[in-house]
N, C-alpha and C. Protein backbone atom coordinates (compact mmCIF):
# COMPACT_ATOMS: atom_id res chain seq x y z
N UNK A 1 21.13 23.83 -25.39
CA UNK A 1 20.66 24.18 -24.08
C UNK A 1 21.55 25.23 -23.43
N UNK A 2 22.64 25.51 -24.11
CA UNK A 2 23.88 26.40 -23.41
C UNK A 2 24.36 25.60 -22.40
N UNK A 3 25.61 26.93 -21.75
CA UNK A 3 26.12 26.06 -21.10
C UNK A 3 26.21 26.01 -19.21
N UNK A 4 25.96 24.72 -19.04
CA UNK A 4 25.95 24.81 -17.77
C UNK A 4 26.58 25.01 -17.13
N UNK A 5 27.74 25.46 -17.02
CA UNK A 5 29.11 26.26 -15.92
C UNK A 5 28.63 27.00 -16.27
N UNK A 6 28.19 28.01 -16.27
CA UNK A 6 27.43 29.22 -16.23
C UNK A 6 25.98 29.56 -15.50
N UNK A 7 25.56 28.82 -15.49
CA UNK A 7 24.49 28.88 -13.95
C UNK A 7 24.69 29.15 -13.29
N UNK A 8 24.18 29.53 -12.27
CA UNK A 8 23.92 29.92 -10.86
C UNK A 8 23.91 28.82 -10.18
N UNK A 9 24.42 28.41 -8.94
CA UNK A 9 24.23 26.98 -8.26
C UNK A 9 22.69 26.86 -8.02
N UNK A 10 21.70 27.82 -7.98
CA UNK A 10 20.22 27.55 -7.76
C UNK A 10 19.82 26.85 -8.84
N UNK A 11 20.49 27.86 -10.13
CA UNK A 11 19.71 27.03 -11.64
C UNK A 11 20.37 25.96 -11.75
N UNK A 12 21.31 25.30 -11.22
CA UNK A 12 21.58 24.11 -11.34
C UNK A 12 20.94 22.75 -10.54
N UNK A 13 20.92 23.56 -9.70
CA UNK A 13 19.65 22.18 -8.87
C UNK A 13 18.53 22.67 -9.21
N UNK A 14 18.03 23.06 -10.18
CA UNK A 14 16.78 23.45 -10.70
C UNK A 14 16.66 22.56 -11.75
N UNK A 15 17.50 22.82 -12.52
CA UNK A 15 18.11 21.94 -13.67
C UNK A 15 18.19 20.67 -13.40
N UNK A 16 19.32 20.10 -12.53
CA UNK A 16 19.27 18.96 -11.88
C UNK A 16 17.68 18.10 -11.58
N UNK A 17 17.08 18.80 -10.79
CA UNK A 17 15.69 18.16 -10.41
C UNK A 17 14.56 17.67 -12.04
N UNK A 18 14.72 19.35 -12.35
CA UNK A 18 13.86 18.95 -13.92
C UNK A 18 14.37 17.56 -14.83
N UNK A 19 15.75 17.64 -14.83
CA UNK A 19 16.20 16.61 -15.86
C UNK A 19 15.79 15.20 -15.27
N UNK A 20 15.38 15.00 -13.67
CA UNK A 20 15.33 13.81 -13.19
C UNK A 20 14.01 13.51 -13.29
N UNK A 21 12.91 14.49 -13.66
CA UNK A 21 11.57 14.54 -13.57
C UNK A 21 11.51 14.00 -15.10
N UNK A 22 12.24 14.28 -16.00
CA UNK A 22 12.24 14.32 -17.67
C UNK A 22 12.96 12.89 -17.77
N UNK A 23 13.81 12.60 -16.97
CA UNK A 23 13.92 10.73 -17.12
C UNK A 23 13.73 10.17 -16.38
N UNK A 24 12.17 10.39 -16.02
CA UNK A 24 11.79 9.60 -15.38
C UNK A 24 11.48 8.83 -13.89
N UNK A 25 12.64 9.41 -13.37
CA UNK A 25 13.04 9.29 -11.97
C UNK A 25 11.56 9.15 -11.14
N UNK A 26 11.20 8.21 -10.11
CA UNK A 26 10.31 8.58 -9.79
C UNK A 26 10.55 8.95 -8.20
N UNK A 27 11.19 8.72 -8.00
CA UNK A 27 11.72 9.24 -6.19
C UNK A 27 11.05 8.34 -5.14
N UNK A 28 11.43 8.68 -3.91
CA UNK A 28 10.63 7.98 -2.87
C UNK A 28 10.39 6.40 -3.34
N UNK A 29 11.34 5.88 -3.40
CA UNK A 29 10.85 4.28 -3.46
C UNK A 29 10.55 3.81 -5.02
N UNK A 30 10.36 4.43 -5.67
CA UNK A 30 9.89 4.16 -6.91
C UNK A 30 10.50 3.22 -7.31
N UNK A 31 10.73 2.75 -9.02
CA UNK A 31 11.38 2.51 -9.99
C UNK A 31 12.51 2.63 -9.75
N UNK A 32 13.42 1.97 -9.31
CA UNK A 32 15.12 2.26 -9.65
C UNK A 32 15.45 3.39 -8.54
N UNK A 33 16.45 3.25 -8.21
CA UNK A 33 17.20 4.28 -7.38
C UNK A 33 17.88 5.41 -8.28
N UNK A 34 17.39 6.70 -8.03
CA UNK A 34 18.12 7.87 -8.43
C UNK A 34 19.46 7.82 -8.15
N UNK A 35 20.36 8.38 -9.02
CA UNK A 35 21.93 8.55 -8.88
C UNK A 35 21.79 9.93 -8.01
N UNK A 36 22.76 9.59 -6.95
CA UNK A 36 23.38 10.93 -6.14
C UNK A 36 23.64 12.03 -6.68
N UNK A 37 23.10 12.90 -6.96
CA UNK A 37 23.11 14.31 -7.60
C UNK A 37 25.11 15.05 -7.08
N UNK A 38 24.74 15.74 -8.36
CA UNK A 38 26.20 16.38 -7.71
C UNK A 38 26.22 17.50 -6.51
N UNK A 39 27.16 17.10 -5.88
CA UNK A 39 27.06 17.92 -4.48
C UNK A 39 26.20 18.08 -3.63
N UNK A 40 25.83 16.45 -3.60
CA UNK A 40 25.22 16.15 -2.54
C UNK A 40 25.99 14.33 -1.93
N UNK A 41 25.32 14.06 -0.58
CA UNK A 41 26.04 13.43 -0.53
C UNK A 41 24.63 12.63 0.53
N UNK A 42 25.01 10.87 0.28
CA UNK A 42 23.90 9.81 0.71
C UNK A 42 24.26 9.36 2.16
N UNK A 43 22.77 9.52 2.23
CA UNK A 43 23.00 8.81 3.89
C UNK A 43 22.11 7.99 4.01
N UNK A 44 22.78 6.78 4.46
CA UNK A 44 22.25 5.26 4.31
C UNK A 44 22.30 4.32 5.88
N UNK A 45 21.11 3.81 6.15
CA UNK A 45 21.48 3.51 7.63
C UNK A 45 20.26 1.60 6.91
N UNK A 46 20.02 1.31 7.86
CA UNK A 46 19.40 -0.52 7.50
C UNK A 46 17.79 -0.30 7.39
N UNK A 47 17.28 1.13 7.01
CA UNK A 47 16.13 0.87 7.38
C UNK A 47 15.39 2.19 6.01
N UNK A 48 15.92 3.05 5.36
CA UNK A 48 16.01 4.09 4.49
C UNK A 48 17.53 4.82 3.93
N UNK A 49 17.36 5.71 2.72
CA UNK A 49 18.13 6.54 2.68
C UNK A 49 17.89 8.04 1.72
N UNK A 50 18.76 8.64 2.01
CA UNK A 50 18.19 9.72 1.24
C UNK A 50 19.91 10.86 1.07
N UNK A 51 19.45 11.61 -0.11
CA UNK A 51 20.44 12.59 -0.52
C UNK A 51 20.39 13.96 0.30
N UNK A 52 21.51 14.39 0.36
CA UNK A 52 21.51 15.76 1.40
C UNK A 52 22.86 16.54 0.84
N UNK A 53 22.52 18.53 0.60
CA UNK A 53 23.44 18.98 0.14
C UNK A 53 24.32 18.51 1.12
N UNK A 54 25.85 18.45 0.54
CA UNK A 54 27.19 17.85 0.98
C UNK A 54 27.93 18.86 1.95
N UNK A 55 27.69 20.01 2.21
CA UNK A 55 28.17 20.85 3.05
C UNK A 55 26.70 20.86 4.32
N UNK A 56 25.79 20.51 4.38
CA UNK A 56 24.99 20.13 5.46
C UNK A 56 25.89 19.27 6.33
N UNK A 57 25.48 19.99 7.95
CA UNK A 57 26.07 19.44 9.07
C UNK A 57 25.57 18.47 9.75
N UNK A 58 25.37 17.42 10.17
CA UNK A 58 24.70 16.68 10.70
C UNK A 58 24.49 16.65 12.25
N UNK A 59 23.01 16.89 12.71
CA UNK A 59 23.06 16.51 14.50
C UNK A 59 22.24 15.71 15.07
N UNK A 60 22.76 14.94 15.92
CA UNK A 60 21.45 13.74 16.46
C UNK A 60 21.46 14.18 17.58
N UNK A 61 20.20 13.88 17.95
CA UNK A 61 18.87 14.38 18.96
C UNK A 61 18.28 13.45 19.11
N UNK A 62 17.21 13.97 20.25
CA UNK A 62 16.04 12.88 21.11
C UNK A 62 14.75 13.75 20.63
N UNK A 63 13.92 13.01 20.47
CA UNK A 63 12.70 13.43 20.38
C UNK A 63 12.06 13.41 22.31
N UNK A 64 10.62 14.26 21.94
CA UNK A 64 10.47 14.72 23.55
C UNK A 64 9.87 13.12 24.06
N UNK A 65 10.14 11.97 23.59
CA UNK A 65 9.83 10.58 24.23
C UNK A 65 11.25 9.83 24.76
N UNK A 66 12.38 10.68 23.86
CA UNK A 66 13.64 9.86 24.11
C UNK A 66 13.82 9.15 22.96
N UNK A 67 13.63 9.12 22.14
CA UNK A 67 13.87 8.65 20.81
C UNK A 67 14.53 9.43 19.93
N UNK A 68 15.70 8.27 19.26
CA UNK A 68 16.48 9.30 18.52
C UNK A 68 16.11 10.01 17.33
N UNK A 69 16.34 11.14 16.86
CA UNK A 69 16.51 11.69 15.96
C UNK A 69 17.58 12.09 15.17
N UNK A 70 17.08 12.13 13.91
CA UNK A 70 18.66 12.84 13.20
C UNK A 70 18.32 14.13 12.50
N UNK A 71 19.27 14.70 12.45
CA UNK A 71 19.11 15.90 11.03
C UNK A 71 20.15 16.69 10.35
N UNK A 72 19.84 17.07 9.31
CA UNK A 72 20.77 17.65 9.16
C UNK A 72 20.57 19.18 8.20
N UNK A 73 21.55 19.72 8.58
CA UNK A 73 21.26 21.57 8.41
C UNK A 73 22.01 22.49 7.69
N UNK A 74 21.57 23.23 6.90
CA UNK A 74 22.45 23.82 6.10
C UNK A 74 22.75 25.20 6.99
N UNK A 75 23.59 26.12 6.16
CA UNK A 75 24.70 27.18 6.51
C UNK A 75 23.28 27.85 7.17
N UNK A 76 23.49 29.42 8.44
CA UNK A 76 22.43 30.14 8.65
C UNK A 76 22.71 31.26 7.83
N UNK A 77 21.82 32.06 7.80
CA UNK A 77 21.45 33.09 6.52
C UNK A 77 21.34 34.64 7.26
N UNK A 78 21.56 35.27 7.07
CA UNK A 78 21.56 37.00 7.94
C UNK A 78 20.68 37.38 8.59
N UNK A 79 19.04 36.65 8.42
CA UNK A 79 17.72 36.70 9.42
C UNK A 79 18.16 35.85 10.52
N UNK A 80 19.33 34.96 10.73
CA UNK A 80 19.43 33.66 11.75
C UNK A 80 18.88 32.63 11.36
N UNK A 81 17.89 32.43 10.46
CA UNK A 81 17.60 31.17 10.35
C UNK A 81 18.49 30.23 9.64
N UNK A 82 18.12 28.44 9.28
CA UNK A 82 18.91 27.67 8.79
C UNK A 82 18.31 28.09 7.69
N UNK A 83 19.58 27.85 6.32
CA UNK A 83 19.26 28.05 5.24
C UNK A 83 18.88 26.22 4.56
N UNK A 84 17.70 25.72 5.21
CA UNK A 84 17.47 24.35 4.89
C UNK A 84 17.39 23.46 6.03
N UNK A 85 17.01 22.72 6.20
CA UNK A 85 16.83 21.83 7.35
C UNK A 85 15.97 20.36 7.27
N UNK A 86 16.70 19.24 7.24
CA UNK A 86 16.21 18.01 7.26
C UNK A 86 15.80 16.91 8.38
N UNK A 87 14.59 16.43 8.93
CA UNK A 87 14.67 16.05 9.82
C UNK A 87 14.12 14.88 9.84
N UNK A 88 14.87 13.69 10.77
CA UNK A 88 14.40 12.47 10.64
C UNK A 88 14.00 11.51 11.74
N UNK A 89 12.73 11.05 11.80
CA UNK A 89 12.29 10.51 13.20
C UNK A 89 11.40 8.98 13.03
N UNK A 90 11.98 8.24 13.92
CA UNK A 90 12.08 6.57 13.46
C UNK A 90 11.36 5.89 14.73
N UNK A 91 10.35 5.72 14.11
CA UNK A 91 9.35 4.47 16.02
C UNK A 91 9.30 3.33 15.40
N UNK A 92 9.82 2.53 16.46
CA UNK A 92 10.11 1.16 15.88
C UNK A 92 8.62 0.77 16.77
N UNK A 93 8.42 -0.42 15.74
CA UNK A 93 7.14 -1.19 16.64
C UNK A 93 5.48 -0.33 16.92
N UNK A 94 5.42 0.68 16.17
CA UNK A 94 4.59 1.62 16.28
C UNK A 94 3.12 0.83 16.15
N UNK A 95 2.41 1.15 17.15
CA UNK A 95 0.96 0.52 17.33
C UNK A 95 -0.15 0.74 16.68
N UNK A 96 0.09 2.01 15.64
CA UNK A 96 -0.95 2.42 15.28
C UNK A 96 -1.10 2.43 13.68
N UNK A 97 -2.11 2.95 13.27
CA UNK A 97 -2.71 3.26 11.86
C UNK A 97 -1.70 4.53 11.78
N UNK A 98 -1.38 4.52 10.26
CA UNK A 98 -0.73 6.03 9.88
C UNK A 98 -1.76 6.86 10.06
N UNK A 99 -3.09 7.07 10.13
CA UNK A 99 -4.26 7.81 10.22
C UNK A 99 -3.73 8.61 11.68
N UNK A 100 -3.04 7.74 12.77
CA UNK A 100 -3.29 8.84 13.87
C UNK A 100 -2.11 9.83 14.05
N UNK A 101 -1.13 9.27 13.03
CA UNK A 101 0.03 10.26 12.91
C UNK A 101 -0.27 11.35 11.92
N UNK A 102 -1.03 10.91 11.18
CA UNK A 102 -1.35 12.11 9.95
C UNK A 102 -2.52 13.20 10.85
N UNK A 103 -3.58 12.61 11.99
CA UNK A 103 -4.23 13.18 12.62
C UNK A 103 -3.43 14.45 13.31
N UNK A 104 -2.16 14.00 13.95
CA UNK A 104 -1.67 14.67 15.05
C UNK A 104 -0.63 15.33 14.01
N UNK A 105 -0.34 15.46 12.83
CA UNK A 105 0.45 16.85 12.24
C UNK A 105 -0.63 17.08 11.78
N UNK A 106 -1.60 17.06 11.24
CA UNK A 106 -2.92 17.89 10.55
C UNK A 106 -3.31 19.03 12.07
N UNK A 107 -3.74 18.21 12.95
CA UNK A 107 -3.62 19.24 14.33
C UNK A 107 -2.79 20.30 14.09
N UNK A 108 -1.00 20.08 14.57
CA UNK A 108 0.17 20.55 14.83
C UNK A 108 0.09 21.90 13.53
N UNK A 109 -0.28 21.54 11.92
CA UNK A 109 -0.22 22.39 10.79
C UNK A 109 -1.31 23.12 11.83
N UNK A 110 -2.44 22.93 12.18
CA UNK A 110 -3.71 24.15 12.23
C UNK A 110 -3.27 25.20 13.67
N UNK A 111 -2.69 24.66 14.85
CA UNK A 111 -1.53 25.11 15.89
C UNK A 111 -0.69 25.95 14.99
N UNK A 112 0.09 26.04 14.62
CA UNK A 112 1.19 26.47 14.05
C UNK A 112 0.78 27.52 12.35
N UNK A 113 -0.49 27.47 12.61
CA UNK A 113 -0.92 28.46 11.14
C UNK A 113 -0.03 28.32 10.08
N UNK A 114 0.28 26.84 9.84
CA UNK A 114 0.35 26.61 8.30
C UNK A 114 -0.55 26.27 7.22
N UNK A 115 -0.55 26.40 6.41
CA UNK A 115 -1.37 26.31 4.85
C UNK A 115 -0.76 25.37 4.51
N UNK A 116 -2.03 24.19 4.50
CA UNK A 116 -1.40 23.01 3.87
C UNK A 116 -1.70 23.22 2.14
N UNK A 117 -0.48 22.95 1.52
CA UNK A 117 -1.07 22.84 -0.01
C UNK A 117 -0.74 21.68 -0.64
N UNK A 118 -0.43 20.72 0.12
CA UNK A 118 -0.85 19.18 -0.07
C UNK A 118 -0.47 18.10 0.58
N UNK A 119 -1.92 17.32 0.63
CA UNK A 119 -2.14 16.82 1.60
C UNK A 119 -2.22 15.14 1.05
N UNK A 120 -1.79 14.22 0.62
CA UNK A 120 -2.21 12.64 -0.04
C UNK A 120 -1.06 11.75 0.43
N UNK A 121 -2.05 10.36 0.12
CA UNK A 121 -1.10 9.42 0.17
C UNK A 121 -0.46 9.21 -0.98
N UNK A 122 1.04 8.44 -1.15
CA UNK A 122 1.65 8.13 -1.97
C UNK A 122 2.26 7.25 -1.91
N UNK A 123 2.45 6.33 -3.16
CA UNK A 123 3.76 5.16 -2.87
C UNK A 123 5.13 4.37 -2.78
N UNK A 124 5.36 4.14 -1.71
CA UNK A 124 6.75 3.77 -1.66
C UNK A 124 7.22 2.23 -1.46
N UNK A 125 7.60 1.64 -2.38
CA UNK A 125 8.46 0.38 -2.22
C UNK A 125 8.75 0.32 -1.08
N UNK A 126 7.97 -1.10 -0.68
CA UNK A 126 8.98 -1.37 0.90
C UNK A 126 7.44 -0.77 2.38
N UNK A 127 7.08 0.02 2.02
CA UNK A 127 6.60 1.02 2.65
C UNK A 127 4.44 0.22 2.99
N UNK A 128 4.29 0.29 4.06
CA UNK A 128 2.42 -0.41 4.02
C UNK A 128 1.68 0.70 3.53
N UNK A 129 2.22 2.09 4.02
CA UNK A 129 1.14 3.31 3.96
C UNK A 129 2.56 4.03 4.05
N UNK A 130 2.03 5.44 2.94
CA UNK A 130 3.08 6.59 2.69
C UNK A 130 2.38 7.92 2.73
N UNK A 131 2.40 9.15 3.26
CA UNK A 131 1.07 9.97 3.08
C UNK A 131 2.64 11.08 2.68
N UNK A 132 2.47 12.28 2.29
CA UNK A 132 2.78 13.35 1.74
C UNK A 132 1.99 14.69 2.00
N UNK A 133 3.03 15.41 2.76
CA UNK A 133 2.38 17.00 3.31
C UNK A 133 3.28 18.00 2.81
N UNK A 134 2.30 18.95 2.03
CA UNK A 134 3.25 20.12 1.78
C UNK A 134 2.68 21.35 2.58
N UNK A 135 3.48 22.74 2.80
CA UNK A 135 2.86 23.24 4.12
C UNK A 135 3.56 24.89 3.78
N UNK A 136 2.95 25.83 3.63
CA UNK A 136 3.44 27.57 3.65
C UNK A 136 3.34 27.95 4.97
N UNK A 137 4.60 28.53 5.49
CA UNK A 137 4.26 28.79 6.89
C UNK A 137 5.22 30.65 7.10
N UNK A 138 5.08 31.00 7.97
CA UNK A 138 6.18 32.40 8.35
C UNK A 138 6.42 32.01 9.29
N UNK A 139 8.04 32.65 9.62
CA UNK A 139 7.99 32.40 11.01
C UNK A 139 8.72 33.94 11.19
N UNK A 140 9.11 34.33 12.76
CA UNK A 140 9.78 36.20 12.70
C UNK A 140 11.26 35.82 12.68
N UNK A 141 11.81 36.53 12.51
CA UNK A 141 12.98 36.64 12.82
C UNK A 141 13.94 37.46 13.75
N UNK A 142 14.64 37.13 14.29
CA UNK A 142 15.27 38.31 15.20
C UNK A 142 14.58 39.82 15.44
N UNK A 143 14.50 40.29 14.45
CA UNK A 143 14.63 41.36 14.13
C UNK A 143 12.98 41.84 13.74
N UNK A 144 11.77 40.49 13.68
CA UNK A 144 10.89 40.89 13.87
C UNK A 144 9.81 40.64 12.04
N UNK A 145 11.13 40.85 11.24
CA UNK A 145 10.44 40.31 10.04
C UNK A 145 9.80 39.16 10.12
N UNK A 146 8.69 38.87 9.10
CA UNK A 146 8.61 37.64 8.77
C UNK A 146 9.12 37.22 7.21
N UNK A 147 8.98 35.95 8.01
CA UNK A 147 10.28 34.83 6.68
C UNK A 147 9.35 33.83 6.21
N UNK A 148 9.10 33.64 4.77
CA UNK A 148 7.80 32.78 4.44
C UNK A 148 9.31 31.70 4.18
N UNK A 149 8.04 29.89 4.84
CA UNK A 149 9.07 29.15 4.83
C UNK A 149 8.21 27.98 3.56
N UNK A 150 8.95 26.90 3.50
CA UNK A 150 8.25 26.00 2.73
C UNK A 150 8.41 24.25 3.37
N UNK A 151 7.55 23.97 3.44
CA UNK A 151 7.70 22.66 4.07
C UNK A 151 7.38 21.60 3.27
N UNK A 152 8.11 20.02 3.19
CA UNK A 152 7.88 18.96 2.81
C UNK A 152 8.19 17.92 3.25
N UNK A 153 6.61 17.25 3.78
CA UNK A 153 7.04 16.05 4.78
C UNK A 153 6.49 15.02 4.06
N UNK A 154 7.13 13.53 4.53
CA UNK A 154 6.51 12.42 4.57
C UNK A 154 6.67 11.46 5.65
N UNK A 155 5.65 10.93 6.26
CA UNK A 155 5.81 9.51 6.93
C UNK A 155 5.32 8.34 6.33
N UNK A 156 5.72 7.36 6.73
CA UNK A 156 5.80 6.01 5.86
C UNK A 156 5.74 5.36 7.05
N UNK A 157 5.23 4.13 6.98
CA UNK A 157 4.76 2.88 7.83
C UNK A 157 5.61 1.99 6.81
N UNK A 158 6.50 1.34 7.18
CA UNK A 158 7.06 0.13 6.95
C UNK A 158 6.27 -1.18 6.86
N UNK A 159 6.42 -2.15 6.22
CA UNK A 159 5.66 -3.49 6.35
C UNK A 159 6.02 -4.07 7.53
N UNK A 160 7.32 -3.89 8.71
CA UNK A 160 8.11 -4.11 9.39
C UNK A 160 7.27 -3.37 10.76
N UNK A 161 6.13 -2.53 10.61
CA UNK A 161 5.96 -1.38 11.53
C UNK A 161 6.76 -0.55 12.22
N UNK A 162 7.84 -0.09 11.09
CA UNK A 162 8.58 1.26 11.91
C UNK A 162 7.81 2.15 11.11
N UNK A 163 7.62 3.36 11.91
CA UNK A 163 7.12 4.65 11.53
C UNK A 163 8.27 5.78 11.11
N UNK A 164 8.37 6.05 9.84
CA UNK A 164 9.50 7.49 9.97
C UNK A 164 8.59 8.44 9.44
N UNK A 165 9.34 9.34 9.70
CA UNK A 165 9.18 11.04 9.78
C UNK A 165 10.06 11.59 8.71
N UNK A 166 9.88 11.92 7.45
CA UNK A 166 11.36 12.74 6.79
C UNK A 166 10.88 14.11 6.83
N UNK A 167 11.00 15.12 6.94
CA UNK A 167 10.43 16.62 7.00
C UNK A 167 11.35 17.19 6.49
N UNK A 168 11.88 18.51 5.72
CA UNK A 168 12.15 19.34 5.11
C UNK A 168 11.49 20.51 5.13
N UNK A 169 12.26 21.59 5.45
CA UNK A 169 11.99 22.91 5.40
C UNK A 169 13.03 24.13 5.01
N UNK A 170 12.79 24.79 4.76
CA UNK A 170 13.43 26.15 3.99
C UNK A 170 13.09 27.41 3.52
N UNK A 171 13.47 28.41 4.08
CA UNK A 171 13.01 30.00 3.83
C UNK A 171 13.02 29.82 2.27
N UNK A 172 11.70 30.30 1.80
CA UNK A 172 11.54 30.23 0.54
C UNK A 172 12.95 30.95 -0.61
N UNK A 173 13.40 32.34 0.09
CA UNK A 173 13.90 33.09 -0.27
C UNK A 173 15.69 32.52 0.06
N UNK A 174 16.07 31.25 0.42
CA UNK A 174 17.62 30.75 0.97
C UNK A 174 17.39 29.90 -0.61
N UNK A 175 19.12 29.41 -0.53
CA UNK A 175 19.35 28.97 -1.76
C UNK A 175 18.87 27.07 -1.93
N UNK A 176 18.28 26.72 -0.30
CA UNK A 176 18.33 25.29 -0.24
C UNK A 176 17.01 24.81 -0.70
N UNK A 177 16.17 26.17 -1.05
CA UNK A 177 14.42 26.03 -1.22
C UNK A 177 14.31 25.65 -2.63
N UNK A 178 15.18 25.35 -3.51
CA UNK A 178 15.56 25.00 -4.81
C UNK A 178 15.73 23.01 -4.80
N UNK A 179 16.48 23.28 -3.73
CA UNK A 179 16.79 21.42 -3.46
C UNK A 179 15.90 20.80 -2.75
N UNK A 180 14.93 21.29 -1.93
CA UNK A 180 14.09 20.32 -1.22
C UNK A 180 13.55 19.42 -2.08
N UNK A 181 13.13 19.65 -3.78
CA UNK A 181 12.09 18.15 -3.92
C UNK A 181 13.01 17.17 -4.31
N UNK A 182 14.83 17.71 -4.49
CA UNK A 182 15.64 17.08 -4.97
C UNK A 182 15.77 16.04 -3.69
N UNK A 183 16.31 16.54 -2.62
CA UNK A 183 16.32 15.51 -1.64
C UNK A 183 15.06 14.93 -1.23
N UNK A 184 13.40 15.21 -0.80
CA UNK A 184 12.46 14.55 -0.67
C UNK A 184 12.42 13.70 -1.81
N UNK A 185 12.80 13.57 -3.35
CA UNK A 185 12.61 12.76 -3.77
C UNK A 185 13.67 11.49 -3.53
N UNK A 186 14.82 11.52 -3.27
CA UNK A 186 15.96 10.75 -3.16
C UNK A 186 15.67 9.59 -1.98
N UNK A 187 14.68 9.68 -1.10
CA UNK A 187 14.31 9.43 0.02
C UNK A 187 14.10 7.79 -0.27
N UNK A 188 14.37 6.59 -0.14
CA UNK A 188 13.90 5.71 -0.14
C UNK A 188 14.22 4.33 0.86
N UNK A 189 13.08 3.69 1.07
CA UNK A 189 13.58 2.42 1.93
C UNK A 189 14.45 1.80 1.47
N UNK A 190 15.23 1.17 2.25
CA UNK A 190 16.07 -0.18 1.55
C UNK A 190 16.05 -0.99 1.71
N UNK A 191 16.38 -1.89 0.54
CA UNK A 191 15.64 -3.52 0.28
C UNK A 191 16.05 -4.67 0.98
């Protein structure tokens, strides 16, 4: 296979992801918990967890109800944008069907002129209902360019009825657009 100190840090989390797809790994709740990839680092709280490159900064926030949020963000890139960005949003006691949360980002994607290029449910250990959104979007930059981005979300309904939010995004063209399915897959409830 040659040798891997010789990669590029992209072809290595390229590499990284493929080899986890090739044993099997199934991510998000699956089969067995994925091992922490190198140079990245786990964040674990009583309710999920998930992998995040290790030089990502972490900031907590309110959502516009007052509810906390977390995220966390990689280095910015010479357009200003983040080179990566993880975001995480938690309703405890949530009243509803996942149908009206998947309603109101299906809205938010057609607002915001993204291209959804996939749209299903999926399953997660632990989890009542799991849906999966992938999303092509631009946004300008300073300077007026546009920056094609890439998006990957999931929300999950707990058996517990908390609702989370994991979202991921990244300028196609930054070095973190290589790791997003690495961390969306790492994502899982805990038991």
């Amino acid at each position: 296979m040659g040798d891997v100190a010789q990669l590029p840090l992209r072809g290595i989390a390229v590499l990284a992801a493929l080899l986890a797809c090739l044993a099997g790994v199934t991510g998000c709740g699956g089969e067995g918990r994925p091992e922490v990839p190198a140079g990245f680092t786990e964040y674990r709280d009583g309710t999920y967890s998930f992998a995040h490159p290790s030089g990502w900064q972490r900031r907590e926030g309110k959502d516009e109800r007052g509810r906390p949020t977390l995220m966390f963000v990689g280095p910015r890139l010479p357009s200003g944008e983040l080179d990566g960005q993880l975001h995480v949003g938690r309703i405890a006691g949530y009243g509803h069907d996942l149908d009206v949360q998947l309603g109101q980002f299906r809205g938010l994607a057609v607002m915001h002129r993204y291209r959804l290029t996939a749209d299903r449910p999926m399953r997660i250990d632990g989890a009542a209902e799991a849906h999966r959104f992938e999303a092509a979007y631009e946004v300008q930059d300073k300077n007026g360019a546009r920056i094609p981005f890439t998006l990957l979300g999931l929300y999950a309904l707990t058996d517990d009825g908390i609702l989370l939010e994991f979202m991921l995004r990244s300028p196609r063209r930054g070095s973190a657009h290589s790791q997003l399915p690495v961390i969306f897959d790492s994502f899982h409830l805990n038991d």
